[in-house]
Protein backbone atom coordinates (compact mmCIF):
# COMPACT_ATOMS: atom_id res chain seq x y z
CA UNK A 1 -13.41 -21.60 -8.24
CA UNK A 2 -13.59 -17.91 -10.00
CA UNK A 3 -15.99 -17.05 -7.65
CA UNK A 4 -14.07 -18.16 -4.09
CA UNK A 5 -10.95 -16.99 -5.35
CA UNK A 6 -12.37 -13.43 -5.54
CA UNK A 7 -14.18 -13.43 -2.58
CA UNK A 8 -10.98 -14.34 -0.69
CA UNK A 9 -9.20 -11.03 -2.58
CA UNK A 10 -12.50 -8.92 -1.48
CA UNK A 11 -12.32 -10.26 2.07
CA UNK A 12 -8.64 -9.14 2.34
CA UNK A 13 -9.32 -6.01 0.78
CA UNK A 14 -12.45 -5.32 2.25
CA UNK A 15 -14.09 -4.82 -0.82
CA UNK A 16 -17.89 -5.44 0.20
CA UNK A 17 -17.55 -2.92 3.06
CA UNK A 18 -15.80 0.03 1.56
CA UNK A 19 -17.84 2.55 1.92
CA UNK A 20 -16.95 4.47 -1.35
CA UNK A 21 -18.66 3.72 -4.34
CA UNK A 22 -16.36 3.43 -7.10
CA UNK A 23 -19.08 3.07 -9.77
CA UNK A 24 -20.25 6.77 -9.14
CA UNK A 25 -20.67 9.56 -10.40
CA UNK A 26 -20.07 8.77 -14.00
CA UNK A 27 -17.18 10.97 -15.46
CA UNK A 28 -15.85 11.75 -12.18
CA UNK A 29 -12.03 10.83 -12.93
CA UNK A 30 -10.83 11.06 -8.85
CA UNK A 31 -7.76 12.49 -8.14
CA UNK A 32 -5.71 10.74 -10.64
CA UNK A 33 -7.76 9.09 -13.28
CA UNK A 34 -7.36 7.24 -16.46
CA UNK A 35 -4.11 8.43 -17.52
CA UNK A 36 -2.22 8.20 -14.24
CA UNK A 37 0.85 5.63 -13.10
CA UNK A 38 -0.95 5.37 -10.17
CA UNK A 39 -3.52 3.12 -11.87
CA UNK A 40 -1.36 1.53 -13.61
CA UNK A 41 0.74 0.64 -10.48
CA UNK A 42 -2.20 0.49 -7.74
CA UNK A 43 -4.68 -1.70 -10.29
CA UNK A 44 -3.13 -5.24 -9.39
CA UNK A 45 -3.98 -7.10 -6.11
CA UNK A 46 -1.11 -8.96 -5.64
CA UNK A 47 1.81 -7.01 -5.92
CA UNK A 48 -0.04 -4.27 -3.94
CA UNK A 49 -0.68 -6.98 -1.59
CA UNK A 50 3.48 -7.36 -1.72
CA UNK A 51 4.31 -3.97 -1.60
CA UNK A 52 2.22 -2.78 1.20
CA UNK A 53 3.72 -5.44 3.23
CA UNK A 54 7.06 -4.32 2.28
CA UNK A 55 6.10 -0.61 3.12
CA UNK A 56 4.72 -1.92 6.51
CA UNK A 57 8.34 -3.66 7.69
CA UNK A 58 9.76 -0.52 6.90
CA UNK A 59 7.47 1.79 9.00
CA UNK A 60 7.60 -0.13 11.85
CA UNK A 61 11.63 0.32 11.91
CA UNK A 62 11.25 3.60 12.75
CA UNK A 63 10.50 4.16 16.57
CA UNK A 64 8.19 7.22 16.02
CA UNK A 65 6.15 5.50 13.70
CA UNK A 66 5.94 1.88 15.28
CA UNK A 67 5.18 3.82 18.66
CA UNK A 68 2.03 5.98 17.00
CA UNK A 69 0.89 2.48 15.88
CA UNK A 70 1.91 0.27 19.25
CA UNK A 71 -0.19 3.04 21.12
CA UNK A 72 -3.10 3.86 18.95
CA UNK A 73 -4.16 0.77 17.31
CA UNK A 74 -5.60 -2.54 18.35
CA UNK A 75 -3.34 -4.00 15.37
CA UNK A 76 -1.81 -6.94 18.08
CA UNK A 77 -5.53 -8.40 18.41
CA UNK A 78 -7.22 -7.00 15.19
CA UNK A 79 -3.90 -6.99 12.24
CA UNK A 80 -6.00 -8.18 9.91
CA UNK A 81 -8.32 -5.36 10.71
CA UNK A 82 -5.83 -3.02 10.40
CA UNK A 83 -4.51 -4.57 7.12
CA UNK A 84 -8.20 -4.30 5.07
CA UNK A 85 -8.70 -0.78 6.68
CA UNK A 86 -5.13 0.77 5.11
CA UNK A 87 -6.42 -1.56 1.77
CA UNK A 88 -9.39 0.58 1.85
CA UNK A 89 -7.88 3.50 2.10
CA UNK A 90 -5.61 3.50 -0.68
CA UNK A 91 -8.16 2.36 -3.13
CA UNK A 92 -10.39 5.01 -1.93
CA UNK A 93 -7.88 7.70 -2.48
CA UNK A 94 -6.85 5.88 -5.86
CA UNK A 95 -9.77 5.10 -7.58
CA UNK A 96 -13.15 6.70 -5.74
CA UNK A 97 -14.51 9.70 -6.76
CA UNK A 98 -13.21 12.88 -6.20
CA UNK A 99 -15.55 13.68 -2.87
CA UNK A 100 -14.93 10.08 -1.64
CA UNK A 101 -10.92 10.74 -2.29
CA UNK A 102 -11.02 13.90 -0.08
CA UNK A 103 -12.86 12.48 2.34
CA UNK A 104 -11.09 9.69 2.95
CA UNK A 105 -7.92 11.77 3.63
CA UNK A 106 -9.93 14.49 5.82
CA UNK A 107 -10.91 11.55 8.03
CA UNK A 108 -7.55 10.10 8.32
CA UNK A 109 -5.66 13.84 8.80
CA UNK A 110 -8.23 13.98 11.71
CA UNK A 111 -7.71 10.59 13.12
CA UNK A 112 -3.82 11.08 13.53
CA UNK A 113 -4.77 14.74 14.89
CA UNK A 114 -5.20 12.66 18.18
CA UNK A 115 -2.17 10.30 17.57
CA UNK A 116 0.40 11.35 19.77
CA UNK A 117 2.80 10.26 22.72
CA UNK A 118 6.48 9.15 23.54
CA UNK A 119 8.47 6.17 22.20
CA UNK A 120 10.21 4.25 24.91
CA UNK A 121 13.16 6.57 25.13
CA UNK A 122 11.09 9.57 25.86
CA UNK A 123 11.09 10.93 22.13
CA UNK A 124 7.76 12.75 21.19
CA UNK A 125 5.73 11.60 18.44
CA UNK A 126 2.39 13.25 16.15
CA UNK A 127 0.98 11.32 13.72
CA UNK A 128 0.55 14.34 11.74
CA UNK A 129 4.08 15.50 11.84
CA UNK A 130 5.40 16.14 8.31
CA UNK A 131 8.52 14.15 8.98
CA UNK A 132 6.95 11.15 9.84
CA UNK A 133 4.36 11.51 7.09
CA UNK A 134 7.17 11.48 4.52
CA UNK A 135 8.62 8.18 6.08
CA UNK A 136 5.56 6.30 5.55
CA UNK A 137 4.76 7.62 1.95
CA UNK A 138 8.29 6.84 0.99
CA UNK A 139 8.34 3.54 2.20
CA UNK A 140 4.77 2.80 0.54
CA UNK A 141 5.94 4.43 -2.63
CA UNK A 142 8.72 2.11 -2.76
CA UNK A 143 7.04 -0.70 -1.80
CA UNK A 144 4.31 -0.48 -4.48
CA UNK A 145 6.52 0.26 -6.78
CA UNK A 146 9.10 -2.01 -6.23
CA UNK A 147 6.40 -5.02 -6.28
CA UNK A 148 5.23 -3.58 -9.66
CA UNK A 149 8.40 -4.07 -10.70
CA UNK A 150 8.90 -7.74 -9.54
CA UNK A 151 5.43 -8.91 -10.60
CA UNK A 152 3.90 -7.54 -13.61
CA UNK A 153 4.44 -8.07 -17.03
CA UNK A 154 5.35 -4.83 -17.74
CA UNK A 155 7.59 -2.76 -15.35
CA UNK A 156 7.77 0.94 -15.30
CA UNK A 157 10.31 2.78 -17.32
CA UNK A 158 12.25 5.58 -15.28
CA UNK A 159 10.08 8.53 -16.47
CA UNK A 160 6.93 6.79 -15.14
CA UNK A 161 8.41 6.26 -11.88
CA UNK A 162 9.14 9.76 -11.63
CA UNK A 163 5.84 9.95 -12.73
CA UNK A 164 4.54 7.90 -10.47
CA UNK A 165 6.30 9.81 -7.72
CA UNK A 166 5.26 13.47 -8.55
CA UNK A 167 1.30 12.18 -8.82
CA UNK A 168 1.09 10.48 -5.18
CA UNK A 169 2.55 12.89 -3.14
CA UNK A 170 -0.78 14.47 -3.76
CA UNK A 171 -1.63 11.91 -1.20
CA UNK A 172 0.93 13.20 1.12
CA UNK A 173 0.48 17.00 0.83
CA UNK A 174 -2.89 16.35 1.45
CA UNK A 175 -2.42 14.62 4.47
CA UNK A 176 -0.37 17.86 5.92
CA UNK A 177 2.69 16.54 4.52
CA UNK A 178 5.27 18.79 2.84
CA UNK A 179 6.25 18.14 -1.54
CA UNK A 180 9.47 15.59 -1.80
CA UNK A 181 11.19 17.35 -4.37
CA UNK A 182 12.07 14.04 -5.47
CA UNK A 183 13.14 13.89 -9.41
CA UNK A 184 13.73 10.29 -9.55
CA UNK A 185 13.42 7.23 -8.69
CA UNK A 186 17.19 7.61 -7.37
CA UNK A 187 16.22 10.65 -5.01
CA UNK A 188 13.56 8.31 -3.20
CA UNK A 189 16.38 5.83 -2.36
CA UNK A 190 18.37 8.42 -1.55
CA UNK A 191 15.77 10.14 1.03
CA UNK A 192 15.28 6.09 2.55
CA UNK A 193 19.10 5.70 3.15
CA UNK A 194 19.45 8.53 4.86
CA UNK A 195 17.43 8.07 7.51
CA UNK A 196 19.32 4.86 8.74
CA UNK A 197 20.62 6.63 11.61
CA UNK A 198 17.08 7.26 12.94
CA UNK A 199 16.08 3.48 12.45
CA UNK A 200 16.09 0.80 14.77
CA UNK A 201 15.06 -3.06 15.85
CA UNK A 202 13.99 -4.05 19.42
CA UNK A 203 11.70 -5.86 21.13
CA UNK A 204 8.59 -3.79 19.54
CA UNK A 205 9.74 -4.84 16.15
CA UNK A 206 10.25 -8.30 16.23
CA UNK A 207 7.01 -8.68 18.54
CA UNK A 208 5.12 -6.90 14.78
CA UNK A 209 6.73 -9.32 12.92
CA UNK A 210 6.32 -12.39 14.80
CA UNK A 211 2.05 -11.18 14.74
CA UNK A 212 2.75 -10.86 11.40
CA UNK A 213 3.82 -14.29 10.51
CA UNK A 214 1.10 -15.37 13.50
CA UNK A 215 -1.82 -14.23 11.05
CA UNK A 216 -0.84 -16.53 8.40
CA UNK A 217 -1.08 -19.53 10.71
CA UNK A 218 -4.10 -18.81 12.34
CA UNK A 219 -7.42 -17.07 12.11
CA UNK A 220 -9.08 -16.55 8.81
CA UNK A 221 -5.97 -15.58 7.20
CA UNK A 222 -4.32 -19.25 7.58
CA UNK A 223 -2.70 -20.14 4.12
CA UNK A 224 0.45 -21.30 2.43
CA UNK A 225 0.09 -18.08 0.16
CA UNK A 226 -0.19 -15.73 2.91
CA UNK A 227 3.10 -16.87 4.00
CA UNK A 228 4.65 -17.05 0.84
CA UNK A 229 3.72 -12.87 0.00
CA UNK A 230 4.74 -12.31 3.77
CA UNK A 231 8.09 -13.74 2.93
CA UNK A 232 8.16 -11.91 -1.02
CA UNK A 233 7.67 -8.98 0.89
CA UNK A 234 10.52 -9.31 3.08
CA UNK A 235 12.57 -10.32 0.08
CA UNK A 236 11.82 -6.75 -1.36
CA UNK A 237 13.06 -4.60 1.74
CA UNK A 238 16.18 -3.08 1.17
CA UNK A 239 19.51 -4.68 2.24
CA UNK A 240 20.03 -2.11 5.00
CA UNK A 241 16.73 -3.08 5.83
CA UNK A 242 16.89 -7.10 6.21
CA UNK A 243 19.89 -6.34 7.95
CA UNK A 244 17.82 -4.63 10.95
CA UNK A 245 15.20 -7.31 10.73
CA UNK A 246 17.74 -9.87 10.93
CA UNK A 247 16.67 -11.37 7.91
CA UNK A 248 18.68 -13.43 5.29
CA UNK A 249 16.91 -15.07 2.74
CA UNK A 250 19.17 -17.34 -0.10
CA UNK A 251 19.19 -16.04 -3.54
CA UNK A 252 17.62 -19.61 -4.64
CA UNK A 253 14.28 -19.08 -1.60
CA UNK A 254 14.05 -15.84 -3.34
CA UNK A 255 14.20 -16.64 -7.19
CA UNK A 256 11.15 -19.86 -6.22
CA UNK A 257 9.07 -17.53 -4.02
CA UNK A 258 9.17 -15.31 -6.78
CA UNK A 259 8.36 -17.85 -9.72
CA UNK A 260 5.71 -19.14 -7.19
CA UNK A 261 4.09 -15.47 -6.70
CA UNK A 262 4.39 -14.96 -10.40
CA UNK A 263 2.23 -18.07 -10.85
CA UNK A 264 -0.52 -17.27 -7.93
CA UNK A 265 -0.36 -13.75 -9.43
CA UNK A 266 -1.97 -15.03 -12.65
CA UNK A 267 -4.40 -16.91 -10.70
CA UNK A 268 -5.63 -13.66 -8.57
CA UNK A 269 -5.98 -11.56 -11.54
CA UNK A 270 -8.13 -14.25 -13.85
CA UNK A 271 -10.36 -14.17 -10.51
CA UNK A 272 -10.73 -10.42 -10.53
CA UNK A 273 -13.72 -9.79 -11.99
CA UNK A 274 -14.72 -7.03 -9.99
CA UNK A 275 -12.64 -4.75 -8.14
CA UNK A 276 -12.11 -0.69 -7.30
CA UNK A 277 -9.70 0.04 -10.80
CA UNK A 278 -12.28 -2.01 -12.47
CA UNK A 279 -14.92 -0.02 -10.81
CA UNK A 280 -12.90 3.14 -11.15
CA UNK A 281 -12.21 2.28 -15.28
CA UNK A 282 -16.78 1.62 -15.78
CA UNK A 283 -17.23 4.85 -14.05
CA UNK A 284 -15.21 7.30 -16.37
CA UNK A 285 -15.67 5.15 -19.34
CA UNK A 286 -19.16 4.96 -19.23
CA UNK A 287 -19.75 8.82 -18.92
CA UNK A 288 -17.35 9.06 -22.17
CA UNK A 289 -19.66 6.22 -23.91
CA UNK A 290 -22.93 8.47 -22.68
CA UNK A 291 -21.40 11.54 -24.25
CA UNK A 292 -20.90 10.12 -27.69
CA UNK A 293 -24.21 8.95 -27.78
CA UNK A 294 -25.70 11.88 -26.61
CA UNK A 295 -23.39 14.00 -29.54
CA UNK A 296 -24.16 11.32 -31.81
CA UNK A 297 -28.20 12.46 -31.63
């Protein structure tokens, strides 16, 4: 049972073909290490698995985003593809070594060099513009953390969100993107709201989420609990956000898909006997552990 269960989380996340390896070289702490929120926050399958779905129905409500993805990506046949390859990415970045990290983010900077175009009212789009880079950090930064939040035991106090905040927009400066400023948790809410006037919902949108809801009906993603995070995921969007997705979920579907996640959660992470953060943790304890010995002669 152990076993299946985590070969399911590794075939979502794409463990087995990552090319990093998180196990090597010993010491090597990454961009964050040991000490960070961001392993604290990024460590736990399932409410990553939350938030980044939460993060991904608020990208696609903004034109310039959805339009870089509608044109560049083969997400309509290949979402699952496109879901283990963003998976991949942020554990890379999170918990590989240093040269892994940086590559990682040199190959994607490249990669949306050559993402660019018009949405369908004529408004130019880059992939690399620093506007739209700081629209899809924000949203995953909220989504991650707002999942954290939700489902595990113990939820972030204020100062490690601001924590949490300053450290990963290491991600976005190295992507070409420009520092938030942000000094709290508040100011990241703040920066969301106010780009409601650029946000929309048409046709695009609701064609994303019907794939969305598609994958968890057919293919090799078919299961109840698929559809039960898609729908915990929507529960976390903001109200302003639901609104646009013309979503309205009762406060008793929300309080059992919760106590339900809660309860699969548990499951996911007694199956997680191997994973990147686990990786990640062997690599730079182990080089500690070789040190002592070696002082200890």
């Amino acid at each position: 049972m152990r076993k299946y269960v985590q070969g399911r989380i590794h075939q979502v996340v794409g463990f087995k073909d990552n090319p990093v390896n998180f196990a090597e070289p010993l010491g090597d702490k990454g961009l964050f290490g040991p000490d960070s929120v961001v392993w604290i926050v990024h460590s736990d399958f399932s409410s990553m698995l939350v938030g980044g779905v939460t993060a991904l129905y608020l990208q696609m409500l903004h034109p310039q985003v959805l339009a870089g993805v509608w044109d560049h990506s083969n997400f309509r046949e290949d979402l699952a593809g496109r879901l283990k390859r963003t998976a991949q990415f942020v554990s890379a970045v999170s918990f590989g070594p240093t040269a892994d990290a940086q590559r990682a983010l040199a190959t994607i900077r490249r990669v949306h060099g050559a993402v660019r175009g018009h949405t369908e009212d004529g408004t130019p789009y880059w992939a690399n513009d620093p506007a739209l880079l700081l629209w899809v950090h924000a949203t995953q930064c909220y989504g991650y953390v707002q999942a954290h939040q939700q489902y595990r035991v113990l939820p972030l106090s204020s100062a490690q969100m601001t924590q949490y905040l300053h450290e990963y927009q290491r991600v976005l400066i190295d992507l070409g993107g420009v520092a938030t400023g942000w000094q709290s948790w508040e100011d990241l809410v703040a920066y969301l709201e106010s780009q409601l006037p650029l946000l929309t919902a048409g046709h695009r949108v609701t064609e994303v989420h019907h794939i969305l809801q598609q994958s968890m009906r057919v293919g090799p993603n078919k299961t109840w609990v698929g559809r039960l995070f898609l729908q915990a995921s929507l529960d976390l969007v903001p109200a302003w956000g639901q609104n646009l997705l013309a979503y309205q979920p009762s406060t008793l579907g929300i309080r059992a898909r919760r106590v339900a996640v809660w309860r699969i959660a548990r499951l996911l992470r007694w199956a997680s006997m191997e994973s990147a953060a686990k990786k990640a943790q062997q690599r730079v304890a182990v080089m500690g552990e070789t040190s002592h010995r070696t002082a200890d002669k």
